[in-house]
C-alpha atoms as a PDB file:
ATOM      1  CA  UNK A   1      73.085-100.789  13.892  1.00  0.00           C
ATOM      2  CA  UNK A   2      72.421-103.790  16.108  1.00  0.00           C
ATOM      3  CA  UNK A   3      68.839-105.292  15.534  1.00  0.00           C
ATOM      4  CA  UNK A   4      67.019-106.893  18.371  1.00  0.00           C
ATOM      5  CA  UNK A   5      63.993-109.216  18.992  1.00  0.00           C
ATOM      6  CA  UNK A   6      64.098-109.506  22.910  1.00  0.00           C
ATOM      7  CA  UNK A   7      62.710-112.765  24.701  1.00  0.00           C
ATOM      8  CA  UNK A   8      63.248-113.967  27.984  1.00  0.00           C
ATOM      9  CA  UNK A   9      62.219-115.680  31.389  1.00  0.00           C
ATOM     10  CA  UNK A  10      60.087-112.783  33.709  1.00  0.00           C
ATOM     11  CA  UNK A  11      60.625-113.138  38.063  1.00  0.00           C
ATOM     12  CA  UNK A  12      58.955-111.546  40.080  1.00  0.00           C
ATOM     13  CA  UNK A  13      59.806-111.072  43.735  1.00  0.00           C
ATOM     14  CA  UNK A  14      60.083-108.799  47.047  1.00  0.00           C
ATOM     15  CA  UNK A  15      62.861-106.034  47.341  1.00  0.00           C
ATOM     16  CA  UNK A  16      65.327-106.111  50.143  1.00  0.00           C
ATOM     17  CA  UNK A  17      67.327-103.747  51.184  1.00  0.00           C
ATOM     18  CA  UNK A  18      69.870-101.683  49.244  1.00  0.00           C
ATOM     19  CA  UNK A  19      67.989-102.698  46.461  1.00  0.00           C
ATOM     20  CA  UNK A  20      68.271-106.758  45.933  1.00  0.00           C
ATOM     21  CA  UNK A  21      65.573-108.729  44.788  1.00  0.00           C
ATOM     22  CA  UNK A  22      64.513-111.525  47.625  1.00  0.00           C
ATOM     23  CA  UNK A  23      63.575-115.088  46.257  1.00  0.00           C
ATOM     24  CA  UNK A  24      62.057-114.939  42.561  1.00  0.00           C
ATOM     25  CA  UNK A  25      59.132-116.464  41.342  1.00  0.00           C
ATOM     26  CA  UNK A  26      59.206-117.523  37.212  1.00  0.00           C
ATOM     27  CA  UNK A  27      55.337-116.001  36.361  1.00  0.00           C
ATOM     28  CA  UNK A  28      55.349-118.387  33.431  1.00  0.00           C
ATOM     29  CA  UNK A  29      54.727-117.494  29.717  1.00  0.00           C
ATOM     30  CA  UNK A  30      55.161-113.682  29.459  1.00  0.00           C
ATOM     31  CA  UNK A  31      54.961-112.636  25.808  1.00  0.00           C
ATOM     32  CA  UNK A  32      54.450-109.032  26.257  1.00  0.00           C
ATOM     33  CA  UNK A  33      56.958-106.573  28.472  1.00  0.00           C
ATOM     34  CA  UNK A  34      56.750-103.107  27.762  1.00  0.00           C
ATOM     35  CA  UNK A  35      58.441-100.516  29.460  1.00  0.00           C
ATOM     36  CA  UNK A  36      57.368 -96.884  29.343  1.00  0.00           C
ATOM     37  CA  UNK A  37      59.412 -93.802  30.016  1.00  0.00           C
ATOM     38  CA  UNK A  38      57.984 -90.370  30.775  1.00  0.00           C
ATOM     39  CA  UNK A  39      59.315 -87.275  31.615  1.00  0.00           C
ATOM     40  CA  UNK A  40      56.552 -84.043  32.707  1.00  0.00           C
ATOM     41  CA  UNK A  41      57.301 -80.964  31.074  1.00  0.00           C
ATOM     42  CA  UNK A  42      56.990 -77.450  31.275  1.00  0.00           C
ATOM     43  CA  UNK A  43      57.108 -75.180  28.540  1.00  0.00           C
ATOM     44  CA  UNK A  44      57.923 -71.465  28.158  1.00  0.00           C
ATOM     45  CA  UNK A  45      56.947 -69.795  24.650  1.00  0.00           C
ATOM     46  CA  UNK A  46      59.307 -65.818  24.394  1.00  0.00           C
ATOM     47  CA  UNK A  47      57.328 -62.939  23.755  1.00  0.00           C
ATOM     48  CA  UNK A  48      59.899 -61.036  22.167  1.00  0.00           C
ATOM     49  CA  UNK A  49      59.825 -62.440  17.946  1.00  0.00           C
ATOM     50  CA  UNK A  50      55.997 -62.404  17.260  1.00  0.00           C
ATOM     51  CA  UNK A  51      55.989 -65.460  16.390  1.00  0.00           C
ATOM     52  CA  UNK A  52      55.301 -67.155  20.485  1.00  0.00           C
ATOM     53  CA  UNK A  53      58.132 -69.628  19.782  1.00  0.00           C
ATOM     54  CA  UNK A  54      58.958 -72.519  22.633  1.00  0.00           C
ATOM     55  CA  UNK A  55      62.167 -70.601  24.151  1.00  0.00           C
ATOM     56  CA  UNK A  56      62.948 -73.095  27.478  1.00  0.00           C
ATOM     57  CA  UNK A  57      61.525 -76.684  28.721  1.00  0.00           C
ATOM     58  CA  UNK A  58      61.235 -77.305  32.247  1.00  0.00           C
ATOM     59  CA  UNK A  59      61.700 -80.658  33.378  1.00  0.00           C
ATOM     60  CA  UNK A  60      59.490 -81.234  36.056  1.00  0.00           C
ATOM     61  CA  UNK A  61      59.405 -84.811  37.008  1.00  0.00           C
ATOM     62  CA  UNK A  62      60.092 -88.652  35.526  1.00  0.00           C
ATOM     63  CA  UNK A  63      58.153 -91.627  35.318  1.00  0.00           C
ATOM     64  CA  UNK A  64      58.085 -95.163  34.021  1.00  0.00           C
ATOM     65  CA  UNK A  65      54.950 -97.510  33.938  1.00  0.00           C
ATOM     66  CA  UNK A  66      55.162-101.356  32.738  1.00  0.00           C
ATOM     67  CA  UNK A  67      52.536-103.519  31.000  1.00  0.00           C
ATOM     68  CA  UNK A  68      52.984-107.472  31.128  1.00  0.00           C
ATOM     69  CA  UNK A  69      50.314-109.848  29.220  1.00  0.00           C
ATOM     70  CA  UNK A  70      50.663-113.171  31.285  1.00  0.00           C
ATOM     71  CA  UNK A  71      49.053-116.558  29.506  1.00  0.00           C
ATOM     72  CA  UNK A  72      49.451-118.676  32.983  1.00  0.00           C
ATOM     73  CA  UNK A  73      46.709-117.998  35.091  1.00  0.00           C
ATOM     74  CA  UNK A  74      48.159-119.861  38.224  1.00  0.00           C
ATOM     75  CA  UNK A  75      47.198-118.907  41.929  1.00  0.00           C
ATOM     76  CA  UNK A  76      50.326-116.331  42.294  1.00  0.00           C
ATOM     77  CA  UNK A  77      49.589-114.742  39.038  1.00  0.00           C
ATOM     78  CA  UNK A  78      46.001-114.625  40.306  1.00  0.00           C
ATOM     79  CA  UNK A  79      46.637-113.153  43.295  1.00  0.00           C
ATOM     80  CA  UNK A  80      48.554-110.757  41.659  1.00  0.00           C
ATOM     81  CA  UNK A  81      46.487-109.459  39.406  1.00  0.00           C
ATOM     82  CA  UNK A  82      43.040-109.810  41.530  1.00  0.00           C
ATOM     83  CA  UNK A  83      44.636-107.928  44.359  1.00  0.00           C
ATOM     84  CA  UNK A  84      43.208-110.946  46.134  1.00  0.00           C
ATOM     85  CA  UNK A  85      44.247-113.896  49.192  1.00  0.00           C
ATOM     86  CA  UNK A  86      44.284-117.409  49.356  1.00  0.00           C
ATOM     87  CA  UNK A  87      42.784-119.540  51.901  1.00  0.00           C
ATOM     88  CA  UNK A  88      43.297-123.469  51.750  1.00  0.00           C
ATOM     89  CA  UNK A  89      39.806-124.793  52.367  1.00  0.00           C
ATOM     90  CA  UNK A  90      40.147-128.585  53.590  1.00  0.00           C
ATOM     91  CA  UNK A  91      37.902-131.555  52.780  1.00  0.00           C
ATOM     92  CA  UNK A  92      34.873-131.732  54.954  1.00  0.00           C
ATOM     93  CA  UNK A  93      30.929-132.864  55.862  1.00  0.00           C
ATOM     94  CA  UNK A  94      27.904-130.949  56.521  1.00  0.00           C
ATOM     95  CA  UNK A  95      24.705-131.315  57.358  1.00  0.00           C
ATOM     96  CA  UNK A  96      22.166-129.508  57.337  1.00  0.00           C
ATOM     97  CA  UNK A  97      22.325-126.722  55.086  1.00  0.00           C
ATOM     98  CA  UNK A  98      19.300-125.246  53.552  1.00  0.00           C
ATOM     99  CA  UNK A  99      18.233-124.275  51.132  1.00  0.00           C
ATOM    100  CA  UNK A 100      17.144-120.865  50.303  1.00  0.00           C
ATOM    101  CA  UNK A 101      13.115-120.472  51.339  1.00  0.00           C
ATOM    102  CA  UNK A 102      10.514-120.387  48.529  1.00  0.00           C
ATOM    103  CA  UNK A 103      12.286-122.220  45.627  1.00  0.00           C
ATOM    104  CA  UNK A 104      10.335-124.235  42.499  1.00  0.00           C
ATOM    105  CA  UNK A 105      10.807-126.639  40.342  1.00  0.00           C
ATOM    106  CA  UNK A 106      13.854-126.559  37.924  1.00  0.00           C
ATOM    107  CA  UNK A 107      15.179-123.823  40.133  1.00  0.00           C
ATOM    108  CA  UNK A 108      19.488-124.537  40.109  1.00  0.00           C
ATOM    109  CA  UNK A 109      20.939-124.575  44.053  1.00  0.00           C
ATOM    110  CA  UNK A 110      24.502-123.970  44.564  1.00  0.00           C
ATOM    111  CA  UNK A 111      25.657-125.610  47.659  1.00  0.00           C
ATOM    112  CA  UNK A 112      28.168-123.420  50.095  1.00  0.00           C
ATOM    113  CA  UNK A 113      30.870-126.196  48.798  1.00  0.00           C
ATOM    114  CA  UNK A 114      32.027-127.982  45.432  1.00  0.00           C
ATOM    115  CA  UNK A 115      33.295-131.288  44.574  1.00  0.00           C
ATOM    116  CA  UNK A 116      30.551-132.987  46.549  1.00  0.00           C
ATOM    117  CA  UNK A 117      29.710-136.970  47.478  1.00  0.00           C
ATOM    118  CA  UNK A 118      27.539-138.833  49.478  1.00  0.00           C
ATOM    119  CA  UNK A 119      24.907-136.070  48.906  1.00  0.00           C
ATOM    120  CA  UNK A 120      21.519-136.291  50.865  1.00  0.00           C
ATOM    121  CA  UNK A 121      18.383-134.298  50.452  1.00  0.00           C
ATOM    122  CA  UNK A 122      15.652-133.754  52.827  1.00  0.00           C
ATOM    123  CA  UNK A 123      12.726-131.780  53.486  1.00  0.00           C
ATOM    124  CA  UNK A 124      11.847-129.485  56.678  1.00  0.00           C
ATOM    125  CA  UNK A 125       8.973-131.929  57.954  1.00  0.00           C
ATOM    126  CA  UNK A 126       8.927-132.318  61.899  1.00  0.00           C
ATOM    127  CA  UNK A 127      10.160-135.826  60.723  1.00  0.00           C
ATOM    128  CA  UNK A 128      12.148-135.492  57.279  1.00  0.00           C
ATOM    129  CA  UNK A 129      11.299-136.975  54.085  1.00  0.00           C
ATOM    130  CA  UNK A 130      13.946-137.746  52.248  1.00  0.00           C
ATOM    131  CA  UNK A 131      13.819-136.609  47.975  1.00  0.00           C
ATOM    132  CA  UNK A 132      14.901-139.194  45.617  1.00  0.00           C
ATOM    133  CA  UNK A 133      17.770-138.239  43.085  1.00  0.00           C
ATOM    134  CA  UNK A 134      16.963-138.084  39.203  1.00  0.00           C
ATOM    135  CA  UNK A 135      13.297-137.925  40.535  1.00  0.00           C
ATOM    136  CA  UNK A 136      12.709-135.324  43.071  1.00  0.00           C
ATOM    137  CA  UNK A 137      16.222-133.586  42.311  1.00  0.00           C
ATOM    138  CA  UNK A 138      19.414-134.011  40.083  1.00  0.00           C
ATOM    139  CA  UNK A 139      23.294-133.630  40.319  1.00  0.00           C
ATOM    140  CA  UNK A 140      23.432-131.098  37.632  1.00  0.00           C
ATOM    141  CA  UNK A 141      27.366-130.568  38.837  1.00  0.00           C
ATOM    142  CA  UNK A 142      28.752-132.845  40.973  1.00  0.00           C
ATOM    143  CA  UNK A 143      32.031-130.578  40.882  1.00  0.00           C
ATOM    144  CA  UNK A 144      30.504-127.137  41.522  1.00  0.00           C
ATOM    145  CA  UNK A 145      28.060-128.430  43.437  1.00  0.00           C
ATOM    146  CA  UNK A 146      24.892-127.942  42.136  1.00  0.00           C
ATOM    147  CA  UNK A 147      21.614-129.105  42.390  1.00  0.00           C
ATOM    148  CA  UNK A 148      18.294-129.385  39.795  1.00  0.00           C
ATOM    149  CA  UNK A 149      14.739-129.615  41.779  1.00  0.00           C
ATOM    150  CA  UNK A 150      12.528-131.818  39.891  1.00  0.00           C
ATOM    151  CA  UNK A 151       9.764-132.181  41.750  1.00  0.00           C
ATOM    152  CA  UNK A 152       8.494-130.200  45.042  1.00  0.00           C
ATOM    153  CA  UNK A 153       5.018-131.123  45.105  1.00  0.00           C
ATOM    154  CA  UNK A 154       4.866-133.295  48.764  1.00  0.00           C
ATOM    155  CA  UNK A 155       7.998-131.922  49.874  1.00  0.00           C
ATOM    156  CA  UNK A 156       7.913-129.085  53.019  1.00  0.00           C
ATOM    157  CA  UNK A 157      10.312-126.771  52.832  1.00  0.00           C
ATOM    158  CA  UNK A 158      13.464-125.512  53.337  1.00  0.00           C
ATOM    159  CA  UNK A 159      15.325-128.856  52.054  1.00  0.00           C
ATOM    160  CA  UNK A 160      18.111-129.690  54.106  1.00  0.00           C
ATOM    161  CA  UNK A 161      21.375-131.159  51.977  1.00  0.00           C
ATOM    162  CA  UNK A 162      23.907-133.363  53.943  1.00  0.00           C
ATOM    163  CA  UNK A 163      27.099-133.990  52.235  1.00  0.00           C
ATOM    164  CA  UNK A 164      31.031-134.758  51.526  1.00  0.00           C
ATOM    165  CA  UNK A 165      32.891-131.871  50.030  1.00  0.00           C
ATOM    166  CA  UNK A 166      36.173-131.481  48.434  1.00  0.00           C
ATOM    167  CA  UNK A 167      39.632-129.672  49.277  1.00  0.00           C
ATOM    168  CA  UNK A 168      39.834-126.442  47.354  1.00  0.00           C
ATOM    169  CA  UNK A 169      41.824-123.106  47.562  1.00  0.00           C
ATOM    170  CA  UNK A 170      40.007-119.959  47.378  1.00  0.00           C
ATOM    171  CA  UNK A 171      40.953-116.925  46.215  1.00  0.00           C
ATOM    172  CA  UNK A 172      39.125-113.924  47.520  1.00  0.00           C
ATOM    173  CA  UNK A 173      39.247-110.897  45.005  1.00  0.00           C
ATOM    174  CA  UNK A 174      40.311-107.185  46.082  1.00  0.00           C
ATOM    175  CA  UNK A 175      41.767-108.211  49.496  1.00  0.00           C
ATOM    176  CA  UNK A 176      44.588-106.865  49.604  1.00  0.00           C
ATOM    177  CA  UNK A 177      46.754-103.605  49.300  1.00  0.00           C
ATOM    178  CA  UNK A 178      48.427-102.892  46.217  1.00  0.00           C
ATOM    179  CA  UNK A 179      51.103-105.253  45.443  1.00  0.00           C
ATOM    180  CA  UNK A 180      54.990-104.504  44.689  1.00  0.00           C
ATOM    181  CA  UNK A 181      57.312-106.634  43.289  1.00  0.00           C
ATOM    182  CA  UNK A 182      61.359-106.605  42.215  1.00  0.00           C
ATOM    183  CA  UNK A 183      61.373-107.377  38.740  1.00  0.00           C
ATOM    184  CA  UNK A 184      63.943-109.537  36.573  1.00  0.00           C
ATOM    185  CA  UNK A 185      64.070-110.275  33.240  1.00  0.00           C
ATOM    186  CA  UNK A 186      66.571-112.736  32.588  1.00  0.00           C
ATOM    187  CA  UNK A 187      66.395-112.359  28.490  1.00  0.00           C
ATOM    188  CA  UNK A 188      67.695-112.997  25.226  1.00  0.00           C
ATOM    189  CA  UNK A 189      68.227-111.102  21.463  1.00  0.00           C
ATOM    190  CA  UNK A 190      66.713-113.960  19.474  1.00  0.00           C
ATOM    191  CA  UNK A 191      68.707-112.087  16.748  1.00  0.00           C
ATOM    192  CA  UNK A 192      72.370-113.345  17.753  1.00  0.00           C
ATOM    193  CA  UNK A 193      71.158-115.311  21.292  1.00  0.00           C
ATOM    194  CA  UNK A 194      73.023-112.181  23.135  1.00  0.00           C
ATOM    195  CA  UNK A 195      72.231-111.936  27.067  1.00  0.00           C
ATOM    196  CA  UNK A 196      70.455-109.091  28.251  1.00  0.00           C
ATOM    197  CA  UNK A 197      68.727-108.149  32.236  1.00  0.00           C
ATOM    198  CA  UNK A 198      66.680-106.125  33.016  1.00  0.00           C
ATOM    199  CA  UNK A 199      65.995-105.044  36.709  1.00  0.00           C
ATOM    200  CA  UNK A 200      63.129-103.156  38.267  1.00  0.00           C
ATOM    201  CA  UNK A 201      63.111-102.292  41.825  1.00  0.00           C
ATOM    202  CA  UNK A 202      60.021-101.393  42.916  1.00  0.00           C
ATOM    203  CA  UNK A 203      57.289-102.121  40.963  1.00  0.00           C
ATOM    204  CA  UNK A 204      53.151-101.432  41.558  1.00  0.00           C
ATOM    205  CA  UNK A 205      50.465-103.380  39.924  1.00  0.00           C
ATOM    206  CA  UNK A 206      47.205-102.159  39.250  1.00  0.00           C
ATOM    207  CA  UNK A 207      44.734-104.865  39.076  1.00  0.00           C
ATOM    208  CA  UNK A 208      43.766-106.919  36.276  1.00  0.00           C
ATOM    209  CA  UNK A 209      41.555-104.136  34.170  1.00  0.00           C
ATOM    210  CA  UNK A 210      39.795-107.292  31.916  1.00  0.00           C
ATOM    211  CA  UNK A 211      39.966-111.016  32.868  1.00  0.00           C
ATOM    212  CA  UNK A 212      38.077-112.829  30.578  1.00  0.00           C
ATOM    213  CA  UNK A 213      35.749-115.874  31.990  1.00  0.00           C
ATOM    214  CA  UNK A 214      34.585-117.634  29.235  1.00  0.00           C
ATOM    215  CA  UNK A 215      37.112-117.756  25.847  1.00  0.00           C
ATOM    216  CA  UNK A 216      36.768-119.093  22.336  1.00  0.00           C
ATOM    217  CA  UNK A 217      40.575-119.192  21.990  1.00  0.00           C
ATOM    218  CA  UNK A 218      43.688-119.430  24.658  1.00  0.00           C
ATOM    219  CA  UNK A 219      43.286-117.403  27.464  1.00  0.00           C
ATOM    220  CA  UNK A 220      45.149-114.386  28.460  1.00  0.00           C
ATOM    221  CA  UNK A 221      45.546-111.432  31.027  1.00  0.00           C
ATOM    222  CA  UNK A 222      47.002-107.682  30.831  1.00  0.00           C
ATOM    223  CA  UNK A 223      48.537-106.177  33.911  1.00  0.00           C
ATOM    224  CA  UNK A 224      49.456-102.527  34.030  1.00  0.00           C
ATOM    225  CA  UNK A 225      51.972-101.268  36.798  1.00  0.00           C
ATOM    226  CA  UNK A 226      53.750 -98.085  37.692  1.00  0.00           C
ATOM    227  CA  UNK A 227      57.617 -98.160  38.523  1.00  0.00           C
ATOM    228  CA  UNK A 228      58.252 -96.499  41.500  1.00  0.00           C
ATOM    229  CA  UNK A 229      61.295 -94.198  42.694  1.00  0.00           C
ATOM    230  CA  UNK A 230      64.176 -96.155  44.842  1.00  0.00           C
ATOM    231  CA  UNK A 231      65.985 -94.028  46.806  1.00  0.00           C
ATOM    232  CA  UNK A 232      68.012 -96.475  48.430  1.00  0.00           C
ATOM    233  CA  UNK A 233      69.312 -97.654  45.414  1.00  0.00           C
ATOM    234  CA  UNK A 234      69.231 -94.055  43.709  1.00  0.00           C
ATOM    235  CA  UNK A 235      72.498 -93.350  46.274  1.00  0.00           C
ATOM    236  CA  UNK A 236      74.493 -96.045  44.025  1.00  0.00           C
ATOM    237  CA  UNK A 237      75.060 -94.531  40.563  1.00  0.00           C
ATOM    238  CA  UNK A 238      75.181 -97.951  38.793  1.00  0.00           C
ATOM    239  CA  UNK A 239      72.087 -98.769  40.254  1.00  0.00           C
ATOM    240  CA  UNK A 240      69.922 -95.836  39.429  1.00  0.00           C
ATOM    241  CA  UNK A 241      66.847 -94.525  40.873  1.00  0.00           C
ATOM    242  CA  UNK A 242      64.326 -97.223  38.720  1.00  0.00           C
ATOM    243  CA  UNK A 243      66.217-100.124  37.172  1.00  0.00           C
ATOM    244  CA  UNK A 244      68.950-100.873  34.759  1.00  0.00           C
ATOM    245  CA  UNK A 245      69.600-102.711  31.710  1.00  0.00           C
ATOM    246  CA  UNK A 246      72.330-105.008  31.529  1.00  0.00           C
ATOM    247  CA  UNK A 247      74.423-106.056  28.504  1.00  0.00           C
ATOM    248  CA  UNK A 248      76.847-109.177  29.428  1.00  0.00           C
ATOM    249  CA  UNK A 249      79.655-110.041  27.487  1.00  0.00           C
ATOM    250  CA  UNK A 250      79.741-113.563  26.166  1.00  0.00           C
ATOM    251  CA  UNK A 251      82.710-114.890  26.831  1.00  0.00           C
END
C-alpha cells in the first residue's frame, strides 16, 4: 500500500494538435484539484427468479468533470472564471461630463473613470459657476472616482466635472464563449517527494458559480469544468481519449 498526499504546480494552456499543450500559464496557488470519473449506466433486472435481480449493466457512455479552488485572483484567472475580456484603458482628460439630472445634496456621483486629479466642478449656467471642494462637493474617493454634493442650493444644473484619469484594465464579465484549456499538473507525493503529471486535454470551464466581493478572511474562488473527449489523441493508446497520469521514476 503506497500512501499519498498529492501537491503540485497547476498550467493551464491551449491544445495543439495531436494533443500537446501550447505555452502554459502557472494559475498560482491551487489547493484544491479534483478529478471526477463517471460512467452512465444501464441496467437490466431478469424476470425469471422472482426476486427482479440486476442480471446485465449496459455501459452507455463516460465522463470526467474537474473542480479547481484558485486563491490568486489575477486578470487571467479572472478572465477565466468570469468568461470575460480585457481592454487596456489608457490615462486620459475629460471635460465635460455631467452629471446625472435631478441630484441632491449628499447624493454619491461616480464619474465614467477612476483614479482621478485635477478635478473641476461646474454648474450648467449659460456662464458656469464653478463649486468649491469640501464646501459645495467632496472627493469621497479619489481612486474610484467619486464625488459627495454638499451643497446645491445656487448651483444650476447638470454639473459638469473636468478631470485627469488614471490607466486601468477592465475586465468585462460574460464576454466570451466558453473557455478550454490543456491542463498540467506538474505534482508531488508530499509522502516520499515522488513525481507525478497529470495531463488533461481538453478541458471546459463553467464560470465562476460564487465570487465573493467583500471577505472577512483570505479570499478564494471555485471553478467547475467538464473534460471533454479527444479524439485526436484517443488514436494513440498511451495517450487516451481524456488525459493520463504519469508516474516517473526517480533516478
Amino acid at each position: 500500500m503506497q500512501d499519498f498526499s498529492f501537491q503540485g504546480k497547476l498550467y493551464l494552456g491551449n491544445r495543439l494538435p495531436g494533443g500537446r499543450p501550447g505555452a502554459l500559464r502557472w494559475v498560482g496557488d491551487a489547493p484544491k484539484c479534483d478529478l471526477t470519473l463517471k460512467t452512465e449506466t444501464e441496467t437490466r433486472k431478469e424476470s425469471y427468479s422472482g426476486n427482479r435481480l440486476t442480471s446485465a449493466v449496459l455501459q452507455k457512455g463516460k465522463e470526467a468533470e474537474l473542480t479547481v479552488a484558485i486563491n490568486w485572483a489575477d486578470i487571467d484567472n479572472l478572465l477565466l472564471g468570469l468568461y470575460a475580456s480585457k481592454a487596456s484603458i489608457a490615462a486620459g482628460t475629460v471635460t465635460g461630463e455631467a452629471f446625472p439630472a435631478g441630484i441632491a445634496t449628499n447624493d454619491v456621483i461616480a464619474l465614467d473613470h477612476t483614479t482621478i486629479s485635477q478635478f473641476v466642478l461646474t454648474d450648467g449656467n449659460a456662464a458656469p459657476a464653478t463649486l468649491v471642494a469640501n464646501t459645495h462637493y467632496r472627493i469621497e474617493s479619489v481612486r474610484a472616482g467619486l464625488i459627495k454634493l454638499l451643497n446645491l442650493a445656487a448651483f444650476t444644473q447638470p454639473l459638469r466635472a473636468a478631470y485627469r484619469y488614471g490607466a486601468r484594465t477592465s475586465v468585462a464579465m460574460l464576454t466570451t464563449s466558453a473557455p478550454e484549456r490543456f491542463l498540467y499538473l506538474d505534482g508531488t507525493n508530499s509522502i516520499d517527494n515522488a513525481p507525478v503529471q497529470v495531463r488533461l486535454y481538453r478541458v471546459q470551464f463553467n464560470p465562476v458559480s460564487n465570487l465573493g466581493l467583500i471577505h472577512e478572511s483570505f479570499g478564494q474562488f471555485e471553478l467547475t469544468a467538464s473534460v471533454l473527449f479527444d479524439a485526436e489523441a484517443a488514436a494513440d493508446p498511451l495517450l487516451g481519449g481524456f488525459g493520463r497520469l504519469d508516474l516517473p521514476e526517480v533516478v
